[in-house]
Protein backbone atom coordinates (compact mmCIF):
# COMPACT_ATOMS: atom_id res chain seq x y z
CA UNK A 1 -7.04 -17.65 10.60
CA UNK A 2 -7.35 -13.73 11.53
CA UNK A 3 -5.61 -13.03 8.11
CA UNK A 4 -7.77 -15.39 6.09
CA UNK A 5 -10.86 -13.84 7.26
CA UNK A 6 -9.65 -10.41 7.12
CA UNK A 7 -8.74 -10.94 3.26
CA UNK A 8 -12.03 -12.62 2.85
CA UNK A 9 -13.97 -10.01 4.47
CA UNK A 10 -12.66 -7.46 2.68
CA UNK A 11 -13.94 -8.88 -0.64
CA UNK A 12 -16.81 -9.65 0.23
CA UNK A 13 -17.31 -5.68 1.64
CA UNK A 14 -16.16 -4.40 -1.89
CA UNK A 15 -17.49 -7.47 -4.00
CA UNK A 16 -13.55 -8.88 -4.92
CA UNK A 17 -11.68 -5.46 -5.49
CA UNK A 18 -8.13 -6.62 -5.60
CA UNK A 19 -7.49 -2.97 -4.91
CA UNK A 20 -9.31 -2.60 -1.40
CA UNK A 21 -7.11 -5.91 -0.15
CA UNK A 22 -3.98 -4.62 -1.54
CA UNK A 23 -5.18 -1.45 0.20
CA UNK A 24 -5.69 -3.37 3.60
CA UNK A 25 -2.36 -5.74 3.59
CA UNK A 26 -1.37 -2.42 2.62
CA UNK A 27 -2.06 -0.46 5.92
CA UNK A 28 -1.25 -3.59 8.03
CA UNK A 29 1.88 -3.40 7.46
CA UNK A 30 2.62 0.66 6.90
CA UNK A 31 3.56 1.13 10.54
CA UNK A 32 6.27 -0.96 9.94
CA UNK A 33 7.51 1.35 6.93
CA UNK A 34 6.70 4.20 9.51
CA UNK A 35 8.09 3.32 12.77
CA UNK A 36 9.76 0.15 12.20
CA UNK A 37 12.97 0.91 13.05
CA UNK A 38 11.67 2.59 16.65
CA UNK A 39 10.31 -0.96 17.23
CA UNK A 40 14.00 -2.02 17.52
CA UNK A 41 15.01 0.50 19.52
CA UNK A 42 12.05 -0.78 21.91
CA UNK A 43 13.35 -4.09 21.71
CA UNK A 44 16.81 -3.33 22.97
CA UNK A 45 15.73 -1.43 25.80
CA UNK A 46 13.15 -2.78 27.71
CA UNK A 47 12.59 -6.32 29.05
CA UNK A 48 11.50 -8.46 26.18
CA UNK A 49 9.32 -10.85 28.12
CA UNK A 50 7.12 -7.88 29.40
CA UNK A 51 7.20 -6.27 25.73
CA UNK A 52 5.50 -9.35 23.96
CA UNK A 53 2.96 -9.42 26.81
CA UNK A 54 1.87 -6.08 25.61
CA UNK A 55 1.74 -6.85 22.30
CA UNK A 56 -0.42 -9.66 22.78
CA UNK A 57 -2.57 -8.22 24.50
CA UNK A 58 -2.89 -5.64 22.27
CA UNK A 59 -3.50 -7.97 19.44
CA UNK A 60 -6.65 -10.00 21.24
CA UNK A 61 -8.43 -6.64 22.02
CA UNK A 62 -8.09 -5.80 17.81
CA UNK A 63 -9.21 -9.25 17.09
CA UNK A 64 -12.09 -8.78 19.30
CA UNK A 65 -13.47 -5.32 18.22
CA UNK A 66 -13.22 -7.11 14.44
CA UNK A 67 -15.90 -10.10 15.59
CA UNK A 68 -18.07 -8.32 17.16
CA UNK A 69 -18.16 -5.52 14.34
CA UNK A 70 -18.89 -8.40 12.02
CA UNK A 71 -21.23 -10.69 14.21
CA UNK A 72 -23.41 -7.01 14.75
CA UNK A 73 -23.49 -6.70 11.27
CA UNK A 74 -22.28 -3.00 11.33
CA UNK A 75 -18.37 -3.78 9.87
CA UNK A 76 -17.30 -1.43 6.84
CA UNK A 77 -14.44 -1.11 4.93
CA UNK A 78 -13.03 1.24 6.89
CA UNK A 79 -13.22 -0.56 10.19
CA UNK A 80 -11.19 -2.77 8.82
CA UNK A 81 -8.64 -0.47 7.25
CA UNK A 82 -8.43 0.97 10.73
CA UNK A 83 -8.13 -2.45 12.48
CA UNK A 84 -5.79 -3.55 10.50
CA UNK A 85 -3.24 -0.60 10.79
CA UNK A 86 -3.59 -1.06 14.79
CA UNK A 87 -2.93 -4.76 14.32
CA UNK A 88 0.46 -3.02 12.24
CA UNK A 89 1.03 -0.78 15.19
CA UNK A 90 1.37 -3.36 17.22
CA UNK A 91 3.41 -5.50 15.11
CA UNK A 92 5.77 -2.97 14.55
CA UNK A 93 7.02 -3.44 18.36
CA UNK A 94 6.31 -7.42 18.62
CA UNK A 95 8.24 -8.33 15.38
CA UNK A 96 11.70 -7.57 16.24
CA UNK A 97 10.89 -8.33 19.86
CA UNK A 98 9.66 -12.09 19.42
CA UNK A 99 12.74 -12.43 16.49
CA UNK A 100 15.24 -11.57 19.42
CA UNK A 101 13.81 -13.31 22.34
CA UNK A 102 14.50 -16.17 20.79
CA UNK A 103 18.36 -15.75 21.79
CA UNK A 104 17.32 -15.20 25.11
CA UNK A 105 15.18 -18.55 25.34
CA UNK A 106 17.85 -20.76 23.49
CA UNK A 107 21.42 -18.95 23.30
CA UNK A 108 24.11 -18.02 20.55
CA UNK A 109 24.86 -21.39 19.96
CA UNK A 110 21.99 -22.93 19.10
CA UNK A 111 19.99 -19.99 17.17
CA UNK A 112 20.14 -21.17 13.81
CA UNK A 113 18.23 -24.20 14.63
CA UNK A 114 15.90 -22.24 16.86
CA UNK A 115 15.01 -19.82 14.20
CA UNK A 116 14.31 -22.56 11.70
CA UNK A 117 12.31 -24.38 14.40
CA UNK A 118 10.59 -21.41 15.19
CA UNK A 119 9.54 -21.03 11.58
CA UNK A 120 8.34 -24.50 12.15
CA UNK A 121 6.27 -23.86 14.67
CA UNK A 122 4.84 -20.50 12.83
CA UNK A 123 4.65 -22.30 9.51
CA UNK A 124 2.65 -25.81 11.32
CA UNK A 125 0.29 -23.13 12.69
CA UNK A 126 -0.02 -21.75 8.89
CA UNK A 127 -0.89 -25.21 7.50
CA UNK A 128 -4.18 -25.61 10.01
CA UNK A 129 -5.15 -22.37 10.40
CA UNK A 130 -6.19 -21.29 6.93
CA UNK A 131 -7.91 -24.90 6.09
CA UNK A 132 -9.80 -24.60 9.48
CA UNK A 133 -10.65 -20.30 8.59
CA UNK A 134 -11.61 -21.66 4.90
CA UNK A 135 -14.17 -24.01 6.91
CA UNK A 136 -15.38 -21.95 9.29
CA UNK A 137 -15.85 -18.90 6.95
CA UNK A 138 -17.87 -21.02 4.42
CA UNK A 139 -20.46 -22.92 7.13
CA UNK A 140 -20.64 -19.43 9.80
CA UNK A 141 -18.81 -16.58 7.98
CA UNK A 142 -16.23 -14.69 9.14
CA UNK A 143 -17.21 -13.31 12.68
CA UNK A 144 -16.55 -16.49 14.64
CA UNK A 145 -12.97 -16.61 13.22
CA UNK A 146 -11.99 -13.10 14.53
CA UNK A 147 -13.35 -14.06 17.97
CA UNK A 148 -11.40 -17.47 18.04
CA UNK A 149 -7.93 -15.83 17.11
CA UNK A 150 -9.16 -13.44 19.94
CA UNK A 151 -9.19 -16.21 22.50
CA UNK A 152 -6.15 -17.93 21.27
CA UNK A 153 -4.56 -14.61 22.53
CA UNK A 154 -4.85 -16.33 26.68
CA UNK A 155 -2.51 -19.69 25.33
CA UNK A 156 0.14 -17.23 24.08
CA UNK A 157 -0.24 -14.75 27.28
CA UNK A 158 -0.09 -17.74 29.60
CA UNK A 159 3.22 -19.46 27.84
CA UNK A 160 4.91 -16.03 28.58
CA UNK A 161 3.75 -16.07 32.33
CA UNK A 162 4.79 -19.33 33.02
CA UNK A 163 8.24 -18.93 31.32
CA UNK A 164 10.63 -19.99 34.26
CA UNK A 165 12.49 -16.40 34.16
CA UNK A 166 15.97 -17.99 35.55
CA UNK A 167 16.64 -20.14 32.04
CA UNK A 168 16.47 -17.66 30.13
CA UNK A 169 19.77 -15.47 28.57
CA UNK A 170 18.72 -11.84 28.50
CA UNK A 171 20.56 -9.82 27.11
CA UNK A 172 21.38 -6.53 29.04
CA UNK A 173 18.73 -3.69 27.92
CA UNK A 174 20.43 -0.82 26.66
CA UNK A 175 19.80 2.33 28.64
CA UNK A 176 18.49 4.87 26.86
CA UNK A 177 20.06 7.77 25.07
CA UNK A 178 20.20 10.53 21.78
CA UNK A 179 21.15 9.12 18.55
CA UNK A 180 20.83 5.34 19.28
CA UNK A 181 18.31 4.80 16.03
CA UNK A 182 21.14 6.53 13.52
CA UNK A 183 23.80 4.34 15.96
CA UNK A 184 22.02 1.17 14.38
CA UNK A 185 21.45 2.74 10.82
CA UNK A 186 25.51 3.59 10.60
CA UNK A 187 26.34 0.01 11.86
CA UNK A 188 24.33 -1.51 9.07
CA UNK A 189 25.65 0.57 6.76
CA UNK A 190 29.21 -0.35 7.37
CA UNK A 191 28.67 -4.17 7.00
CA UNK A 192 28.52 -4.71 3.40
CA UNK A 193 27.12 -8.69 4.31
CA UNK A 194 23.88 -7.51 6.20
CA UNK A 195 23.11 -4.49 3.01
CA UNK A 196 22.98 -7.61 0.62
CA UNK A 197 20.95 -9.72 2.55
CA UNK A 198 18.80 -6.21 3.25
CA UNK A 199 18.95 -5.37 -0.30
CA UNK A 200 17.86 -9.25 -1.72
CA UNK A 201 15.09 -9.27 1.18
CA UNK A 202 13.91 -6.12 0.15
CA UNK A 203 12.94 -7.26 -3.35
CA UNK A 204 11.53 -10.55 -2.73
CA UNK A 205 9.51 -9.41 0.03
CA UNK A 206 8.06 -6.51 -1.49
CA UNK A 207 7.26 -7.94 -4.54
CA UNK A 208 7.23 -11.76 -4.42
CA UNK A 209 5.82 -12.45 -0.77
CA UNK A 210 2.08 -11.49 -1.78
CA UNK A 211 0.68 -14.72 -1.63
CA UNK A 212 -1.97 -13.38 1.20
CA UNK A 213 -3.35 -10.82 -1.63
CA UNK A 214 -2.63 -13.27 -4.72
CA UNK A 215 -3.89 -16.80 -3.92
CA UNK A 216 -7.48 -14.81 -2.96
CA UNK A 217 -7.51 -13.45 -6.39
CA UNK A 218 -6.15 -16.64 -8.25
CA UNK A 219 -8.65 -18.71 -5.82
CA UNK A 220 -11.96 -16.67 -6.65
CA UNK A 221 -11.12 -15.02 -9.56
CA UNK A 222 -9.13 -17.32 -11.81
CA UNK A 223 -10.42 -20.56 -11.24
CA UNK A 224 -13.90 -19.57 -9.29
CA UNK A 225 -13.42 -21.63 -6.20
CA UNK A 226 -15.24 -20.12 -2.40
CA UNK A 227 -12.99 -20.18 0.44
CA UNK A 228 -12.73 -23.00 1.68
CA UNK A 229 -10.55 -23.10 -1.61
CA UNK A 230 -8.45 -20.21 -0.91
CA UNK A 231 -7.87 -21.79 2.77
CA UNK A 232 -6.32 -24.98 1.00
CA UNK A 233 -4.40 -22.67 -1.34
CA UNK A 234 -2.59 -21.04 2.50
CA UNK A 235 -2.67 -24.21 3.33
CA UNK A 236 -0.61 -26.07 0.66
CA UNK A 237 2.15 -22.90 0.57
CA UNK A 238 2.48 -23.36 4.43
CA UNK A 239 3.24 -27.21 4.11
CA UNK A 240 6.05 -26.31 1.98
CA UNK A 241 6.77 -23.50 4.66
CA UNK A 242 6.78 -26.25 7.26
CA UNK A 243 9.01 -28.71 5.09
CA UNK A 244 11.43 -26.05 4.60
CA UNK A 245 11.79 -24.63 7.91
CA UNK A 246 12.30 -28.45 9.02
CA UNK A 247 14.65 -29.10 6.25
CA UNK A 248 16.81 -25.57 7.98
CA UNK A 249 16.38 -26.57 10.84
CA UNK A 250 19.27 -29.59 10.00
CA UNK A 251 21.54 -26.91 9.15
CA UNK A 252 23.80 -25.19 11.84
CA UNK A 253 25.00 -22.10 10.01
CA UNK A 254 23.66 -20.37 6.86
CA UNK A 255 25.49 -18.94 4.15
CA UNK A 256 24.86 -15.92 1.31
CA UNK A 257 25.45 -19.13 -0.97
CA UNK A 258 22.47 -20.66 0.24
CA UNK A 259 20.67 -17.26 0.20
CA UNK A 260 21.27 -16.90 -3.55
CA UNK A 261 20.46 -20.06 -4.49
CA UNK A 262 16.94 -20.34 -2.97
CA UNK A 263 16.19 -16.47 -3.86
CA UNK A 264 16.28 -18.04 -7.47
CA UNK A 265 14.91 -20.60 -6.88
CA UNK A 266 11.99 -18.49 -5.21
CA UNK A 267 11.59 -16.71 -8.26
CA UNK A 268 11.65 -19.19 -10.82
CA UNK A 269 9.02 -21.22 -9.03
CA UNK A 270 6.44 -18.65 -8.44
CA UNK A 271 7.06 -17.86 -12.53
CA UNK A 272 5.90 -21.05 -12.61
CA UNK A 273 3.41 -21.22 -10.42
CA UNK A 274 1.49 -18.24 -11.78
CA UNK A 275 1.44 -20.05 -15.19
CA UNK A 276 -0.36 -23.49 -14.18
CA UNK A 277 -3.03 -24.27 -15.69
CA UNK A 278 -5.45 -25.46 -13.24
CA UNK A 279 -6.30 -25.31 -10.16
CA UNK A 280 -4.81 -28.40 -8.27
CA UNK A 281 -1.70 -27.86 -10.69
CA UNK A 282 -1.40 -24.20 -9.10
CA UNK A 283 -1.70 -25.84 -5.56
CA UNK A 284 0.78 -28.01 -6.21
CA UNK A 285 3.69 -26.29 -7.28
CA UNK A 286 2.89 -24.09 -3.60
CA UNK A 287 4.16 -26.86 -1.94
CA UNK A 288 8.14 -26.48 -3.39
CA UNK A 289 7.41 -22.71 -3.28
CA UNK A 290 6.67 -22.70 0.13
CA UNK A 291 10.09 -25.12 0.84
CA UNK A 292 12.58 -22.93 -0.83
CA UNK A 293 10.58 -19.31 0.28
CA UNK A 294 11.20 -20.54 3.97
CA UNK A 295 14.83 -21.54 3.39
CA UNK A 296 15.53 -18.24 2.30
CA UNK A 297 14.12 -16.50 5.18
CA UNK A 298 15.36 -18.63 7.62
CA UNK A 299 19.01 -17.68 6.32
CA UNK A 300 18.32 -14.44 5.56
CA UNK A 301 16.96 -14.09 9.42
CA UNK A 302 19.98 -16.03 11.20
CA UNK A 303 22.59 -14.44 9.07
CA UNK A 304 21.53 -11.43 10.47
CA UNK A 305 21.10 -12.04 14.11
CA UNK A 306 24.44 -14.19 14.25
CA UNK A 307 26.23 -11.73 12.73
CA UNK A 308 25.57 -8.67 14.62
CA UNK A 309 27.24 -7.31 18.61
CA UNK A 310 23.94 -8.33 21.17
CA UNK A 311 23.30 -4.56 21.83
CA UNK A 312 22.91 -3.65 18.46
CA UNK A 313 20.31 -7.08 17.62
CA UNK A 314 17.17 -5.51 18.07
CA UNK A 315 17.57 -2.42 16.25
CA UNK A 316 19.02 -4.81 13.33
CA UNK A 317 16.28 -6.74 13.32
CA UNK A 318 13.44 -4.01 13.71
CA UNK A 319 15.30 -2.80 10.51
CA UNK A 320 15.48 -6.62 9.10
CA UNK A 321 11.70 -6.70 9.99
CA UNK A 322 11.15 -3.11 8.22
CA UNK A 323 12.74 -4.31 5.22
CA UNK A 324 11.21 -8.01 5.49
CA UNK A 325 7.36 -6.75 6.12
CA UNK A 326 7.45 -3.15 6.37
CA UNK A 327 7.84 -2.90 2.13
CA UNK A 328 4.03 -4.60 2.23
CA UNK A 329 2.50 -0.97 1.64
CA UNK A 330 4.60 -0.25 -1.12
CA UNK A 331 4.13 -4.07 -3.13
CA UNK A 332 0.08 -4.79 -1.93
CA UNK A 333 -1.23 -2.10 -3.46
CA UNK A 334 0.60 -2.33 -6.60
CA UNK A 335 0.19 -6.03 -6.96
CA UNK A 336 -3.40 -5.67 -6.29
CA UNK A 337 -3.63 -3.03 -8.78
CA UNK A 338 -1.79 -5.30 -11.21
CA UNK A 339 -4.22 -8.17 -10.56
CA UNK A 340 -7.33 -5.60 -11.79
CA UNK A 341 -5.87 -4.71 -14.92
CA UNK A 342 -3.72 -7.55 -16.09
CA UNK A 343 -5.24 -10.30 -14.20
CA UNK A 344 -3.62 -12.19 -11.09
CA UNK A 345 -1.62 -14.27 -12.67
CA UNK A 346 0.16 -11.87 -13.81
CA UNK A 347 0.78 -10.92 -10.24
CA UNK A 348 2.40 -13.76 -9.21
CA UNK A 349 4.50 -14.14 -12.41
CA UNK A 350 5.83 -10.38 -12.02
CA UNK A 351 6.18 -11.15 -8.04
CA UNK A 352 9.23 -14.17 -9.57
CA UNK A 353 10.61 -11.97 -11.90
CA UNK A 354 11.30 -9.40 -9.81
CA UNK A 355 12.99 -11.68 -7.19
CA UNK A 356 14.81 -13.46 -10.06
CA UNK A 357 16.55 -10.53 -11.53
CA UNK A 358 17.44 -9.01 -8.29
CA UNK A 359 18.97 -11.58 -6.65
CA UNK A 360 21.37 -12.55 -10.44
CA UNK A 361 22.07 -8.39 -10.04
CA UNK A 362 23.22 -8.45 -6.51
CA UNK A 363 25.51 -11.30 -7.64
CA UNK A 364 26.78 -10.13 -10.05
CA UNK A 365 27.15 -6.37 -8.97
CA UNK A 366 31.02 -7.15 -7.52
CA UNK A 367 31.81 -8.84 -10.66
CA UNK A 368 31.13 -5.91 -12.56
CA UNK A 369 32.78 -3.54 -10.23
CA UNK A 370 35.91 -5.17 -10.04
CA UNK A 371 36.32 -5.28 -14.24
CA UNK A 372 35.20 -1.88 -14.10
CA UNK A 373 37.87 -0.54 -11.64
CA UNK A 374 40.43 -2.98 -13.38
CA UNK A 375 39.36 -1.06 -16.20
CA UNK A 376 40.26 2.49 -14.96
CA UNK A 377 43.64 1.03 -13.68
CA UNK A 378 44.30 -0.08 -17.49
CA UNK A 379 43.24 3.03 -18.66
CA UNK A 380 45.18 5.24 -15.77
CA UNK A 381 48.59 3.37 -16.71
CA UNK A 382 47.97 3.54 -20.42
């Protein structure tokens, strides 16, 4: 709901500039670019429990200062550029801390399916939300919304207070010491199976996971609809969110099989679904988008986390998380710019391209080093 207002606020502030909300998802997420990788360090060395609480908190006071600024009638643009770069700031810590936790709530053993379930939970959330913001925003505006995300804040404090502290699995903090972010950067590095997943997340998240900045524009720009339009339009790419976390959820291990496959498949279907025709075709094809965009993160997230030594998890992940969200600053702006001058369509048809060709290069980048250095043996004995 607080991101569906926030995009729809910010049109209405700068009457539609696809610009000024590539500009805000922009500074949302540039802390992570900044200090994402600190945000893992954070995570492996204090408590995690204690961590999210702060966060939350946090978050509800941001959400708070937006409503009233809006309900007074005294919000500008830049309030919410500001907001929304403290609502980064504090993501920057929470992300990798809430992706890790979940080890300590469930175990090694049963993470895969926690991750997908946890997507289900994140992605159910993302199928009422927006239709309820889309609602609210059209009969009340967009104050209300702000302060109702601001009061969900007490559910999620009280679920972490009442967490019985002896089930969980923490793992043990790691004290602190000199060179422990360049510790994580070098173990990355030397795993060649966490750069490719780095490397294909990279691309489809900075260029193909815009659908925030690109189903406003398609919504009130392409086919004219208000927002309780561009809620449905969240709402139909979150049901196929939900399916597909569900659908991962069966699966006990993931595999960088599976992660090329749907990064494809990603692309090819938000080619297509840039190109529909109408409206309730453009909905439509959401729904498959949605399925096969949440089976690749949900591989892309438990490769990574089962893969790595538990000390080194939450500087992986703050880096996963940089990589996964922290691109934002450097694809929202340029997609919104995109959406000015060619249109948005063209957006979301550059968006699959992008994550198309990407993931066919990283597959086929060994191929083509092998008959290259097969090459230079020839050559050598010759």
């Amino acid at each position: 709901m607080q991101r569906v207002a926030q995009d729809w606020l910010i049109l209405e502030l700068t009457r539609n500039s696809g610009t000024a909300l590539g500009i805000t998802t922009g500074l949302q997420f540039l802390p992570l670019l900044l200090f994402g990788l600190w945000g893992g360090v954070i995570a492996d060395r204090y408590p995690k429990r204690i961590v999210l609480m702060f966060t939350q908190v946090a978050m509800a006071v941001l959400a708070l200062i937006l409503g009233v600024l809006v309900i007074t009638g005294t919000a500008q643009v830049w309030h919410v550029y500001v907001l929304a770069f403290g609502l980064g700031l504090a993501t920057v810590v929470d992300n990798p801390t809430r992706q890790t936790f979940v080890v300590e709530m469930v175990g090694r053993g049963d993470l895969p399916n926690a991750i997908a379930l946890n997507g289900a939970s994140f992605n159910g959330a993302r199928v009422l939300g927006p239709a309820v913001a889309g609602l609210l925003i059209a009969s009340i505006g967009t104050g209300p919304v702000f302060l109702v995300n601001a009061a969900s804040f007490a559910a999620v404090l009280t679920g972490l207070l009442l967490m019985r502290t002896r089930d969980l699995l923490p793992t043990e903090p790691v004290a602190r010491a000199k060179g422990q972010l360049r510790e994580g950067l070098r173990y990355v590095r030397g795993r060649r199976d966490l750069v490719v997943v780095l490397v294909l997340v990279g691309f489809v998240a900075t260029f193909g996971m815009n659908f925030q900045l690109t189903t406003a524009l398609v919504a009130k720009e392409t086919f004219h609809q208000g927002a309780s339009s561009f809620g449905l339009a969240s709402t139909m790419l979150a049901v196929g969110a939900l399916a597909g976390a569900l659908l991962a959820a069966r699966r006990m291990k993931p595999s960088l099989k599976l992660l090329y496959v749907s990064a494809v498949a990603f692309g090819v279907l938000e080619i297509l679904t840039g190109l529909m025709p109408t409206y309730i075709s453009f909905l439509a094809l959401l729904v498959p988008t949605g399925i096969v965009l949440m089976t690749f993160t949900t591989a892309a997230n438990a490769t990574m986390q089962l893969s790595v030594s538990p000390e080194m998890r939450g500087r992986v992940m703050g880096l996963y998380m940089l990589v996964f969200l922290g691109t934002n600053p450097l694809g929202a702006p340029l997609i919104g710019w995109l959406s000015q001058v060619l249109g948005p369509r063209s957006s979301i048809v550059l968006g699959g391209v992008v994550a198309t060709v990407a993931t066919l290069a990283v597959v086929a980048l060994p191929a083509l080093v092998r008959v290259v250095r097969l090459r230079m043996l020839v050559a050598e004995e010759a």
